[in-house]
N, C-alpha and C. Protein backbone atom coordinates (compact mmCIF):
# COMPACT_ATOMS: atom_id res chain seq x y z
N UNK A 1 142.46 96.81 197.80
CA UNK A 1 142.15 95.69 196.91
C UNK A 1 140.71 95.80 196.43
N UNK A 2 140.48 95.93 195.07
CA UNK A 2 139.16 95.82 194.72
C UNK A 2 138.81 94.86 195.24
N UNK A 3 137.25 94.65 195.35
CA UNK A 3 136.12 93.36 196.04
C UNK A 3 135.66 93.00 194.78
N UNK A 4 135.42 91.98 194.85
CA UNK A 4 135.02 91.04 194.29
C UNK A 4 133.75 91.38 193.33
N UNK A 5 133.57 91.17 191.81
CA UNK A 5 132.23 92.13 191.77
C UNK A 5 130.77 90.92 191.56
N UNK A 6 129.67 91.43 192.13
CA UNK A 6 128.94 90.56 192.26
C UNK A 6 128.04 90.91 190.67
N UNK A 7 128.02 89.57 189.69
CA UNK A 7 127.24 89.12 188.32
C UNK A 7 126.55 88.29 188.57
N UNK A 8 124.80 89.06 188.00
CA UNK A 8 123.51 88.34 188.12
C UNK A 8 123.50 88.16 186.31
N UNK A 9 123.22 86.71 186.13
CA UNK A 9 122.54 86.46 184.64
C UNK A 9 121.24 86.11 184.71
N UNK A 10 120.41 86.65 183.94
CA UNK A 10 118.85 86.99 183.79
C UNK A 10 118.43 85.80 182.58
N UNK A 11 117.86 84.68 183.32
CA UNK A 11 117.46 83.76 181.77
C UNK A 11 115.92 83.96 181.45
N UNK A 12 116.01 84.55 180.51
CA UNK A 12 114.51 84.38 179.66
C UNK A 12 114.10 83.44 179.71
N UNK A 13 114.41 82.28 178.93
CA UNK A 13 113.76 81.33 178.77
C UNK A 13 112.80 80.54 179.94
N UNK A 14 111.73 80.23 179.67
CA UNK A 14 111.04 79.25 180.51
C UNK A 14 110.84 77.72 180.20
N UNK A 15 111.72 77.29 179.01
CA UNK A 15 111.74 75.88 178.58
C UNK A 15 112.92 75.31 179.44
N UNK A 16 112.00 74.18 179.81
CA UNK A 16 112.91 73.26 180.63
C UNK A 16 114.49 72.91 180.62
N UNK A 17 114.82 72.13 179.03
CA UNK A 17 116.53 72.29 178.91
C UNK A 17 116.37 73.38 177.98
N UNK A 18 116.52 74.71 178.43
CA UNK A 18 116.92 75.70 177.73
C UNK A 18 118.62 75.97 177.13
N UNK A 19 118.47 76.03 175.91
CA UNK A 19 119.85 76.64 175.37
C UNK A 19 120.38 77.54 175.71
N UNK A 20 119.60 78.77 176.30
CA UNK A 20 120.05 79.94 176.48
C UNK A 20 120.32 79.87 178.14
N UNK A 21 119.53 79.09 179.21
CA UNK A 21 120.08 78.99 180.58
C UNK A 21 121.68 78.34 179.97
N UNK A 22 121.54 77.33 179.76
CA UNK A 22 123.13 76.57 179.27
C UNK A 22 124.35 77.89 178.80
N UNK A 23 124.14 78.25 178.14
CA UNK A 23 124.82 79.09 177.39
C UNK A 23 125.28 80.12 179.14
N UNK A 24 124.09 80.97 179.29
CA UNK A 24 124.54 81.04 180.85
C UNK A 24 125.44 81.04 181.75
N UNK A 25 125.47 79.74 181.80
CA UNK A 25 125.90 79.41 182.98
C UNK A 25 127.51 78.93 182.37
N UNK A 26 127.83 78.90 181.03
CA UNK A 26 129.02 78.93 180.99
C UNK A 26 129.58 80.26 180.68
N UNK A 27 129.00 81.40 180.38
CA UNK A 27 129.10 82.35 180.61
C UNK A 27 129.51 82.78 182.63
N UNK A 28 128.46 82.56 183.15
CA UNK A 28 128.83 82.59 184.39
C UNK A 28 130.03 81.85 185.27
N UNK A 29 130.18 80.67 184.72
CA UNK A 29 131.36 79.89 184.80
C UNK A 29 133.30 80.92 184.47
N UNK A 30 133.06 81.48 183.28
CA UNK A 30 133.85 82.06 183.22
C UNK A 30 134.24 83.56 184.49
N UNK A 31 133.08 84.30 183.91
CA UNK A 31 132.94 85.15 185.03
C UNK A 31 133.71 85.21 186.53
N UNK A 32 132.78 83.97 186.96
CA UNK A 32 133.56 83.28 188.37
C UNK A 32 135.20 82.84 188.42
N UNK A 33 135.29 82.17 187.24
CA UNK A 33 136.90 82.03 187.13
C UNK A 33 137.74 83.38 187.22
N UNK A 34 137.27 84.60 186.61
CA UNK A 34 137.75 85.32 186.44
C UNK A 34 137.38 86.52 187.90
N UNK A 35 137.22 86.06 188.60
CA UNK A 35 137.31 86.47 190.23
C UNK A 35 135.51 87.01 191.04
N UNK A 36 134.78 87.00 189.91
CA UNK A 36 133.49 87.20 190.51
C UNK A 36 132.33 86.53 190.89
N UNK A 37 131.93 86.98 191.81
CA UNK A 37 130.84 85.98 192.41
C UNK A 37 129.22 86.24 191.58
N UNK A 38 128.75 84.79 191.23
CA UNK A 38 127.64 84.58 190.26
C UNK A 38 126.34 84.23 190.95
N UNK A 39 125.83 84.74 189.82
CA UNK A 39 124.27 84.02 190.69
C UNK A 39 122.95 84.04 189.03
N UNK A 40 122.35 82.76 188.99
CA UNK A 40 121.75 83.00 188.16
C UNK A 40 120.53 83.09 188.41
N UNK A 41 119.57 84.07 188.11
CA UNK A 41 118.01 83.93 188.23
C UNK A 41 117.46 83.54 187.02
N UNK A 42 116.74 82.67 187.18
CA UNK A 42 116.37 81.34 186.61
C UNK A 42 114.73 81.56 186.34
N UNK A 43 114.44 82.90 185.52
CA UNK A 43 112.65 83.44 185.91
C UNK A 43 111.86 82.15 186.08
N UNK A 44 112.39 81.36 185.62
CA UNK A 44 111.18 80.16 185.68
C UNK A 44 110.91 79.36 186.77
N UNK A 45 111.45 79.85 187.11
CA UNK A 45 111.79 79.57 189.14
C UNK A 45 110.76 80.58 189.91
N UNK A 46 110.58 81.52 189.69
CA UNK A 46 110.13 83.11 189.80
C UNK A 46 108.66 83.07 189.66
N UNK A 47 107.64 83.11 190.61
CA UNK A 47 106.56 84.06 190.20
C UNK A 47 106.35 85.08 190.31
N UNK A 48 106.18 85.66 188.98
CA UNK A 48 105.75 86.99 188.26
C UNK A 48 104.84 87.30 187.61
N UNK A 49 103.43 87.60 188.40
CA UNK A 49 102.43 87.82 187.31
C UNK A 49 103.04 88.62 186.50
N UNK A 50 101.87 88.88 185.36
CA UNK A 50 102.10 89.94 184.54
C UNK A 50 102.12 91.91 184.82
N UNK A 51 103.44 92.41 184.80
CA UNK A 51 103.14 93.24 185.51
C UNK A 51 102.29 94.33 185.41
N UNK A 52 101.79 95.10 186.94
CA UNK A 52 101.01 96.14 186.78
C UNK A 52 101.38 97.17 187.83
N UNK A 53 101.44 98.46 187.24
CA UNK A 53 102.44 99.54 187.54
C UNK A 53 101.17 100.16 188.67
N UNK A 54 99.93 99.68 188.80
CA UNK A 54 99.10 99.95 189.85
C UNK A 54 98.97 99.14 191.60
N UNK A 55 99.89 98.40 191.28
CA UNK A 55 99.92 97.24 192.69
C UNK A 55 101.64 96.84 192.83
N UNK A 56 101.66 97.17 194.49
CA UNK A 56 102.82 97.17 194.92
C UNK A 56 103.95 95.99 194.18
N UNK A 57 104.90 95.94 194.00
CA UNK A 57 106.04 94.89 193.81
C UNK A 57 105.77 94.06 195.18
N UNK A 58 105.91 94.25 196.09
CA UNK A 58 105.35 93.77 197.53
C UNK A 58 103.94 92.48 197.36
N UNK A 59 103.63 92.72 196.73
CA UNK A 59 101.78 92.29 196.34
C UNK A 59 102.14 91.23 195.10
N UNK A 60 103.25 91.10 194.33
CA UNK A 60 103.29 90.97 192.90
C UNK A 60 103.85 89.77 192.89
N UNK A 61 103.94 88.32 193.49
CA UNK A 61 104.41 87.24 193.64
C UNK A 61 105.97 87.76 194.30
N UNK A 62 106.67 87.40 193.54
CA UNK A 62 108.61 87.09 193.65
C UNK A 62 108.99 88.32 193.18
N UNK A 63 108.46 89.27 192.89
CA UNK A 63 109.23 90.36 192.07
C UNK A 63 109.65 90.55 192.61
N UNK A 64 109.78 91.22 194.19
CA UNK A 64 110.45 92.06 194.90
C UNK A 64 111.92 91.64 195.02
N UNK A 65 111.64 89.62 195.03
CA UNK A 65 113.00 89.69 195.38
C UNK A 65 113.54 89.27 194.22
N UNK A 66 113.36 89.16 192.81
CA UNK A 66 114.04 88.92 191.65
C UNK A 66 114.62 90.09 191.59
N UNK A 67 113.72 91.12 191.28
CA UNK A 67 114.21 92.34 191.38
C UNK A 67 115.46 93.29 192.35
N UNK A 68 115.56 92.60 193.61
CA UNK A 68 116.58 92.94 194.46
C UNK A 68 117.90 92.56 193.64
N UNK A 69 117.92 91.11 193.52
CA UNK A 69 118.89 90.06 193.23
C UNK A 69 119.93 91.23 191.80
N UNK A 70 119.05 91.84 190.84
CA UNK A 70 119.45 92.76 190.33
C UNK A 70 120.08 93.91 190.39
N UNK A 71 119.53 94.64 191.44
CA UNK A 71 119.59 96.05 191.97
C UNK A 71 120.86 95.89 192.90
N UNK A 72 121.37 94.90 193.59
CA UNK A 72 122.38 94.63 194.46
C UNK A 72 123.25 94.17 193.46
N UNK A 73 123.14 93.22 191.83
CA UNK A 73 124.26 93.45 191.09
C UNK A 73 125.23 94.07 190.86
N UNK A 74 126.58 94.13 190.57
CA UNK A 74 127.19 94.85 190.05
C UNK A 74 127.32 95.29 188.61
N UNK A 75 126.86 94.11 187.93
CA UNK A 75 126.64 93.68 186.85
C UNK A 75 125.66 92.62 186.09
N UNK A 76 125.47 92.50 184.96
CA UNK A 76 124.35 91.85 184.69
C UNK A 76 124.46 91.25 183.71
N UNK A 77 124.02 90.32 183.00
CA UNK A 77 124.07 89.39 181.79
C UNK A 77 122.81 89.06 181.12
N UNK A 78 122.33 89.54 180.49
CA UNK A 78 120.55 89.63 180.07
C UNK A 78 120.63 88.67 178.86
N UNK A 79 120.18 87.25 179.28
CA UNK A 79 120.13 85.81 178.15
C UNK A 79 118.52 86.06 177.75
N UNK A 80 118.28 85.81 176.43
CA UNK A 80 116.77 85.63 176.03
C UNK A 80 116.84 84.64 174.69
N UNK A 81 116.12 83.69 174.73
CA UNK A 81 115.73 83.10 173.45
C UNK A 81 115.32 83.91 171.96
N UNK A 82 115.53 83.98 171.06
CA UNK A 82 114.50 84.85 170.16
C UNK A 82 113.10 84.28 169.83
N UNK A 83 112.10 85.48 169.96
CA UNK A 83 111.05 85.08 169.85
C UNK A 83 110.18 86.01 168.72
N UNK A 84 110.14 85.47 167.44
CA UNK A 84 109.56 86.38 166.66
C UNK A 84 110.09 87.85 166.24
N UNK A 85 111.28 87.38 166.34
CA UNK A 85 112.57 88.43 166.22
C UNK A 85 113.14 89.66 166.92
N UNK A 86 112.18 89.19 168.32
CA UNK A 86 112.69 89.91 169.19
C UNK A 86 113.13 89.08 170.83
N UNK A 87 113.28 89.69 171.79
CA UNK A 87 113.24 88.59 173.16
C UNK A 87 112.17 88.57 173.75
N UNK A 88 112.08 87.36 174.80
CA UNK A 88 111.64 86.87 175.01
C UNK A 88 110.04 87.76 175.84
N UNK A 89 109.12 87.23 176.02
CA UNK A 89 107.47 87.41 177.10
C UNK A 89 108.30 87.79 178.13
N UNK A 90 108.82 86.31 178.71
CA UNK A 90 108.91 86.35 180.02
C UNK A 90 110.24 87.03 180.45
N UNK A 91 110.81 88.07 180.03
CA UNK A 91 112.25 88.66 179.54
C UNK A 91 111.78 90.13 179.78
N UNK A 92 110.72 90.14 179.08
CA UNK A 92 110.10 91.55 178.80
C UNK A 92 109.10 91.61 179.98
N UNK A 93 108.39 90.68 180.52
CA UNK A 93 107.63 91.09 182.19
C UNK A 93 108.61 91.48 183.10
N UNK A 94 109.71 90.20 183.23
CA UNK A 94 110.54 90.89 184.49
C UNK A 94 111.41 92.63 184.05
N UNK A 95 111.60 92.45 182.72
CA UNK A 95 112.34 94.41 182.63
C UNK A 95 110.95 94.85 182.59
N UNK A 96 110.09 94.80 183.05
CA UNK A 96 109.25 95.80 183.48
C UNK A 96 108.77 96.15 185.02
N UNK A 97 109.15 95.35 185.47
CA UNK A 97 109.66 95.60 187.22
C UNK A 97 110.62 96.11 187.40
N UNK A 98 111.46 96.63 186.59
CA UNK A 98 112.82 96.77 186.57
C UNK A 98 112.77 98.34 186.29
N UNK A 99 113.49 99.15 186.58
CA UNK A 99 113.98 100.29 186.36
C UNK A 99 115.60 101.07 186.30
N UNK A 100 115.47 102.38 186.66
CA UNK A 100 116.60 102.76 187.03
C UNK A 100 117.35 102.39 188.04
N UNK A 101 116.40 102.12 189.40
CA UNK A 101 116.97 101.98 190.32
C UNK A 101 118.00 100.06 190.21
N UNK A 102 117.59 99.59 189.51
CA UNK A 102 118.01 98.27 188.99
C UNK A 102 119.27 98.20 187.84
N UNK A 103 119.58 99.38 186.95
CA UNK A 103 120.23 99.28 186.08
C UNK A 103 121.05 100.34 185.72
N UNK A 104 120.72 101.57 186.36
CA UNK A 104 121.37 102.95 186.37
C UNK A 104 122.93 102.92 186.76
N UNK A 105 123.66 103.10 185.71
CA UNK A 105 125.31 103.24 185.70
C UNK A 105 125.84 101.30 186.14
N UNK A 106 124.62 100.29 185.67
CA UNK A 106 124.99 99.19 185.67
C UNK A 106 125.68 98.39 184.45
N UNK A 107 126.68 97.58 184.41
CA UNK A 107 127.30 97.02 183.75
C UNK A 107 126.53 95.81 182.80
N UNK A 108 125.68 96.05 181.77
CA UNK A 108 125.00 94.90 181.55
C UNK A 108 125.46 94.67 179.90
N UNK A 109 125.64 93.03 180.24
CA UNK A 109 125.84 91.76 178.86
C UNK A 109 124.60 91.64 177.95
N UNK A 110 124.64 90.63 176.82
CA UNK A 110 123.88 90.47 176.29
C UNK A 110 124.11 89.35 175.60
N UNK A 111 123.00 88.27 175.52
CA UNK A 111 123.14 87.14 174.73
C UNK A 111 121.85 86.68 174.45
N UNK A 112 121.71 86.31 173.13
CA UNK A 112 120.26 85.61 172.54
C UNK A 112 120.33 84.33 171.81
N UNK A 113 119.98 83.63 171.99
CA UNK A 113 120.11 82.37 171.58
C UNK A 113 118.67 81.99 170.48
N UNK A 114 118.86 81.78 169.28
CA UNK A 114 117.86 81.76 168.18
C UNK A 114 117.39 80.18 167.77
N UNK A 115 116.21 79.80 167.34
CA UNK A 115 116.22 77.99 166.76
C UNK A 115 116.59 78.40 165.57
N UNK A 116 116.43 79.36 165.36
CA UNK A 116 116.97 79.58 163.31
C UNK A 116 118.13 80.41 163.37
N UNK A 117 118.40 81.34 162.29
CA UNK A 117 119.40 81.77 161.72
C UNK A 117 119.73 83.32 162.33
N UNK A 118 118.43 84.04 162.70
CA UNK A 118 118.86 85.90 162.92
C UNK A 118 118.79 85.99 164.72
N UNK A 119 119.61 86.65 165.14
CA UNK A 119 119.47 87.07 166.52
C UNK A 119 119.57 88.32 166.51
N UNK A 120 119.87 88.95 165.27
CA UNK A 120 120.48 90.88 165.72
C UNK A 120 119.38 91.92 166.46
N UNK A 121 118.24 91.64 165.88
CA UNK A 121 117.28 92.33 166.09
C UNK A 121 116.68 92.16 167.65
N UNK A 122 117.06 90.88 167.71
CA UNK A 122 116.86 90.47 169.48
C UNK A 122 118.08 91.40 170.44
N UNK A 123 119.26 91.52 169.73
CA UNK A 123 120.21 92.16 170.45
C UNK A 123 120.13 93.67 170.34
N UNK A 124 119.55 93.92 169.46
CA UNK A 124 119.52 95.67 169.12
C UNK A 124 118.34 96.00 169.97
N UNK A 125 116.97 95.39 169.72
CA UNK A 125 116.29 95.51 171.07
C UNK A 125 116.71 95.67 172.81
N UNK A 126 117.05 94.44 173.28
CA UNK A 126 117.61 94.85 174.57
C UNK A 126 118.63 95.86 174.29
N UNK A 127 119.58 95.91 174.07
CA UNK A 127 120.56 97.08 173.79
C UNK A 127 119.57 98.40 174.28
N UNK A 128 118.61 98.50 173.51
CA UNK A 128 117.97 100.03 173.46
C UNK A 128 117.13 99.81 174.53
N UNK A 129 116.58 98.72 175.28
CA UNK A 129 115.55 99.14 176.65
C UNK A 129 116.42 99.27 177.69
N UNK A 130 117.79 98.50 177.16
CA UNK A 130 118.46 99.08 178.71
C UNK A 130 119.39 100.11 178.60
N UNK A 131 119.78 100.76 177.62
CA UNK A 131 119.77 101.99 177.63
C UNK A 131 118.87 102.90 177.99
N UNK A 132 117.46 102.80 177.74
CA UNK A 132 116.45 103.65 178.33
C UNK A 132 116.65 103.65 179.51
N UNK A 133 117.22 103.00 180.23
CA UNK A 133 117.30 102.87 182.03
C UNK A 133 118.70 103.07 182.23
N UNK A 134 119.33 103.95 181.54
CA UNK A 134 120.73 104.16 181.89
C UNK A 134 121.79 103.20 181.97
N UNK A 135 121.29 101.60 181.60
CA UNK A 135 122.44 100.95 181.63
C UNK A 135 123.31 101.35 180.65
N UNK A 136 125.15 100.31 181.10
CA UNK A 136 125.68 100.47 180.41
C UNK A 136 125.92 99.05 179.98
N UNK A 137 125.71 98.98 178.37
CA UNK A 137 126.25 97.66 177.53
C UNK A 137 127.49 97.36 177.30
N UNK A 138 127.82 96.38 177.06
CA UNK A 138 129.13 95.79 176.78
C UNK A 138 128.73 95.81 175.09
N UNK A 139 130.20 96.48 174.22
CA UNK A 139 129.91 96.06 173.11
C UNK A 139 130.37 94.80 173.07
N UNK A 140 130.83 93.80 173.23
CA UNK A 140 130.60 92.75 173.20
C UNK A 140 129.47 91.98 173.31
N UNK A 141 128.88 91.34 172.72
CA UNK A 141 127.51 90.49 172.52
C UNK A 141 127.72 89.13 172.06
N UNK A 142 126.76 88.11 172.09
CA UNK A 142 126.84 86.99 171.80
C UNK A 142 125.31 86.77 171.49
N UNK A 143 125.55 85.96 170.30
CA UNK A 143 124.35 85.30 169.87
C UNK A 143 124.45 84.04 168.97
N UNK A 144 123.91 83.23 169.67
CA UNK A 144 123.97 81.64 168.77
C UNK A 144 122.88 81.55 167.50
N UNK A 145 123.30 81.15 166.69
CA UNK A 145 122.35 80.56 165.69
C UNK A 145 121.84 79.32 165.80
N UNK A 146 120.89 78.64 165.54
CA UNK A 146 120.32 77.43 165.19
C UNK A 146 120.77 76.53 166.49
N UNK A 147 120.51 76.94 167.76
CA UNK A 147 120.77 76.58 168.89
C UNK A 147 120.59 75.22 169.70
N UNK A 148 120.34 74.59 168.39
CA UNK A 148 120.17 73.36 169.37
C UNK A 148 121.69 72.37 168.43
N UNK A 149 121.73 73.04 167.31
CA UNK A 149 123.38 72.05 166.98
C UNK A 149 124.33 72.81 167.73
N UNK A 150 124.19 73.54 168.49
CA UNK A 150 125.62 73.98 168.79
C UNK A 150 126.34 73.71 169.89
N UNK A 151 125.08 72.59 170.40
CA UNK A 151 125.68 71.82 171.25
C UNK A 151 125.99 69.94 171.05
N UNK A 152 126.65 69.18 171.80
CA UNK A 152 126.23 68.07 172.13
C UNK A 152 126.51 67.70 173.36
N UNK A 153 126.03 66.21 173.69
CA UNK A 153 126.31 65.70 174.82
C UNK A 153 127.35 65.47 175.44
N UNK A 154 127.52 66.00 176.83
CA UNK A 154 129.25 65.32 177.51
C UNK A 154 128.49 65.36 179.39
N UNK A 155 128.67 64.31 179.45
CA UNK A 155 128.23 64.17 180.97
C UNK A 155 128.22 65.02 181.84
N UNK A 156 129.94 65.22 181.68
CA UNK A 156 130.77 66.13 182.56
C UNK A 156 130.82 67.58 182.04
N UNK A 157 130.22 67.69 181.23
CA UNK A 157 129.73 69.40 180.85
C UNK A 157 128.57 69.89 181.66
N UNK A 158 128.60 71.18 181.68
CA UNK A 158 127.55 72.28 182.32
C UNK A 158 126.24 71.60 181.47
N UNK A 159 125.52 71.52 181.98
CA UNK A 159 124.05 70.97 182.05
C UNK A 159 124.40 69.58 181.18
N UNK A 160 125.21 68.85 180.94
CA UNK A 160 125.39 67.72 180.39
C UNK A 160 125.55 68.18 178.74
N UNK A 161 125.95 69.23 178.15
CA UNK A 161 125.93 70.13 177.22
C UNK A 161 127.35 70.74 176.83
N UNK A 162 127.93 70.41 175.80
CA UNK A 162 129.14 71.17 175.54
C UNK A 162 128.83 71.66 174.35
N UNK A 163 129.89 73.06 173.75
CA UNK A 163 129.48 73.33 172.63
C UNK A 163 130.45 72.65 171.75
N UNK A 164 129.97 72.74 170.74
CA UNK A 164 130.25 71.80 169.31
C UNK A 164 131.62 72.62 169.24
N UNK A 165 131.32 73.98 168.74
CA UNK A 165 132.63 74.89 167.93
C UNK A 165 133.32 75.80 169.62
N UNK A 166 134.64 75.12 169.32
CA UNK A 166 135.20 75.89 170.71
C UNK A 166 135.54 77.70 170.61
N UNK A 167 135.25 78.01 169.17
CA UNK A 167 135.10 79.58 169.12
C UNK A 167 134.29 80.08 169.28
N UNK A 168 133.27 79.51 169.29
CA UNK A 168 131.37 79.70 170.06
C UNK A 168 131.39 79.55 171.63
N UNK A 169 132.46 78.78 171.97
CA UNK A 169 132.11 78.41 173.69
C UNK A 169 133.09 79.55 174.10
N UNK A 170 134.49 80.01 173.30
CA UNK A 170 135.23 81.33 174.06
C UNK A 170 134.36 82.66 173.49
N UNK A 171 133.59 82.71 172.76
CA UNK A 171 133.13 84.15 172.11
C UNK A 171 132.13 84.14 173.85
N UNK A 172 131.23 82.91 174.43
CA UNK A 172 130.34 82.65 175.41
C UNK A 172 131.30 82.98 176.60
N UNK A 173 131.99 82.35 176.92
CA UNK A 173 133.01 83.32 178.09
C UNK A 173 133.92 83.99 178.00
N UNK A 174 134.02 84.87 176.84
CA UNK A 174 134.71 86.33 176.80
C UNK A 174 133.85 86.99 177.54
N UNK A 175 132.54 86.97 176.63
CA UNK A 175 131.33 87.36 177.96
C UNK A 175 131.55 87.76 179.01
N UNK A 176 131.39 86.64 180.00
CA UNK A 176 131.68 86.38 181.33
C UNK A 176 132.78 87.03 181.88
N UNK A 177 133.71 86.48 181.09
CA UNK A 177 135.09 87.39 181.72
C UNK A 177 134.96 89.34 181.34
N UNK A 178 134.39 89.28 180.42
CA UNK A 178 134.18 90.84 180.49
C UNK A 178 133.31 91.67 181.27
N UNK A 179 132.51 90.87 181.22
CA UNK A 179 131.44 91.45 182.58
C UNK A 179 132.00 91.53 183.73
N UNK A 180 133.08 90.54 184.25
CA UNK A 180 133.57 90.81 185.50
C UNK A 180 134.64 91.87 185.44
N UNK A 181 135.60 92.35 184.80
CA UNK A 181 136.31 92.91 184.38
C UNK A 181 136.25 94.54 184.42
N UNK A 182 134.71 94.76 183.71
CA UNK A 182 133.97 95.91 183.62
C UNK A 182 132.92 96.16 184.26
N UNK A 183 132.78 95.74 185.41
CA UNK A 183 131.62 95.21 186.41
C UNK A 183 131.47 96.95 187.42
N UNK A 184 133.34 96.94 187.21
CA UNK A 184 132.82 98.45 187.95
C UNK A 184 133.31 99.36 187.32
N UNK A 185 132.89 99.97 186.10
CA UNK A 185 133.18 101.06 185.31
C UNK A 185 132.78 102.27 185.40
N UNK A 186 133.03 103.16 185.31
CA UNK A 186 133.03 104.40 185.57
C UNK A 186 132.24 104.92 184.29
N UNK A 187 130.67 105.06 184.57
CA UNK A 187 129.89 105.93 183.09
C UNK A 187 130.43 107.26 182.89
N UNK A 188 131.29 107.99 184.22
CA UNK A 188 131.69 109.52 183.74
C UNK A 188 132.94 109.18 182.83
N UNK A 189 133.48 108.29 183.23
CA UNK A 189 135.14 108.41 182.64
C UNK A 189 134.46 108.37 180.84
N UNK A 190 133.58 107.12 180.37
CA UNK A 190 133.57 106.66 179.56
C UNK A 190 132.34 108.11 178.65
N UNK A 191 131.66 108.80 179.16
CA UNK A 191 131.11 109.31 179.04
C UNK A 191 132.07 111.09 178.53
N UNK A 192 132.94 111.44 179.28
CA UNK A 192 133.70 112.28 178.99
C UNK A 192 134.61 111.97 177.84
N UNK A 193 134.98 110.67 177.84
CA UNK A 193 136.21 110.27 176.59
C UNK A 193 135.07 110.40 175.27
N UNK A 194 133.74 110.32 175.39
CA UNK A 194 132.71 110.45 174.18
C UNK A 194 132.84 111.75 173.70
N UNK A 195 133.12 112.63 174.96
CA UNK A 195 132.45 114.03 174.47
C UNK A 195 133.99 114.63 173.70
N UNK A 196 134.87 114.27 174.69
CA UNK A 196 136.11 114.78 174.26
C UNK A 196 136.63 114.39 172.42
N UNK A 197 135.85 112.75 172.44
CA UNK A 197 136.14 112.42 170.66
C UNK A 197 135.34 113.39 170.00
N UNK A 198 134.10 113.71 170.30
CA UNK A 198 132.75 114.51 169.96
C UNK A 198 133.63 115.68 169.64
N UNK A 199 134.59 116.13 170.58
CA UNK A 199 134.84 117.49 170.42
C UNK A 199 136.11 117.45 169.06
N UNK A 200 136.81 116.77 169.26
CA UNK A 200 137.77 116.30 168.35
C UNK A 200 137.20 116.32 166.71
N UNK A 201 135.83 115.85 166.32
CA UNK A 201 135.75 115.73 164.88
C UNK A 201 135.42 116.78 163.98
């Protein structure tokens, strides 16, 4: 019987009711429904100076163990606000504690949550730093526009927050459910079926 696969979601944001923690955690919500065990790191919870590749992780506030919480993932879900058309400060300190040993042949999501209209460039970014570290992306992605209508109030919703358009809240836990799904994928299998199309054209 496969085990259970363990999904860490990574929130950028450091604003208090963040859109993009929300978004999250119904992402993670799904996930869990769909048989895996969740956990969200919440950086704003986290001290992380700014990092420096000259002083231990040991020495460096919380890194060591944000950074574990990752590396013991099976999978990953990388949420960031857009910031100037890319993600987030505090998004970009913690992937810099971060390496191979954190993301190498790992299963990682992607979602950006924008106050205006463009998120692509936020998603094509992460896409390419965690490829530099050998992750593997889900082509599946999610990104909200104009993030604060796309919700409203319901008590009994995840952070007191539901989304407005219910094809915005399943595009948010297809997510989830795909990450768990593909949590333990095989980079050779998927990696050989490349070369074999490669060889084909």
């Amino acid at each position: 019987m496969t085990p259970a696969p363990s999904v860490v979601a990574v929130s950028g944001s450091l604003r208090e009711k963040s859109y993009t923690r929300t978004a999250l955690k119904y992402a993670l919500e799904a996930a869990d429904e769909a048989g895996a065990e969740t956990t969200l790191l919440d950086l704003r919870e986290y001290d992380l100076p700014v990092y420096d590749p000259d002083v231990d992780d040991r020495e460096q506030g919380d890194a060591e163990t944000a950074t574990r919480l990752v590396r013991e993932g099976d999978a990953v879900i990388l949420g960031t606000p857009v910031y100037h058309g890319s993600y987030s400060g505090a998004l970009k300190n913690f992937h810099d504690y971060c390496g191979f040993d954190e993301y190498e042949d790992t299963t990682v999501g992607l979602l950006a949550t924008a106050g205006g209209g463009s998120y692509g460039s936020t998603l094509d970014h992460l896409r390419i730093t965690v490829r530099g570290v050998h992750g593997w992306v889900l082509p599946h992605q999610v990104g909200l526009r104009s993030a604060s209508e796309k919700f409203e109030r319901d008590p009994d919703a995840i952070d007191g927050r539901r989304f407005r358009d219910p094809a915005l809240r399943e595009r948010v836990e297809k997510l989830g459910r795909m990450i768990a799904e593909y949590a333990f994928i095989d980079p050779s299998v998927t990696s050989s079926r490349s070369a074999a199309a490669d060889a084909d054209d």
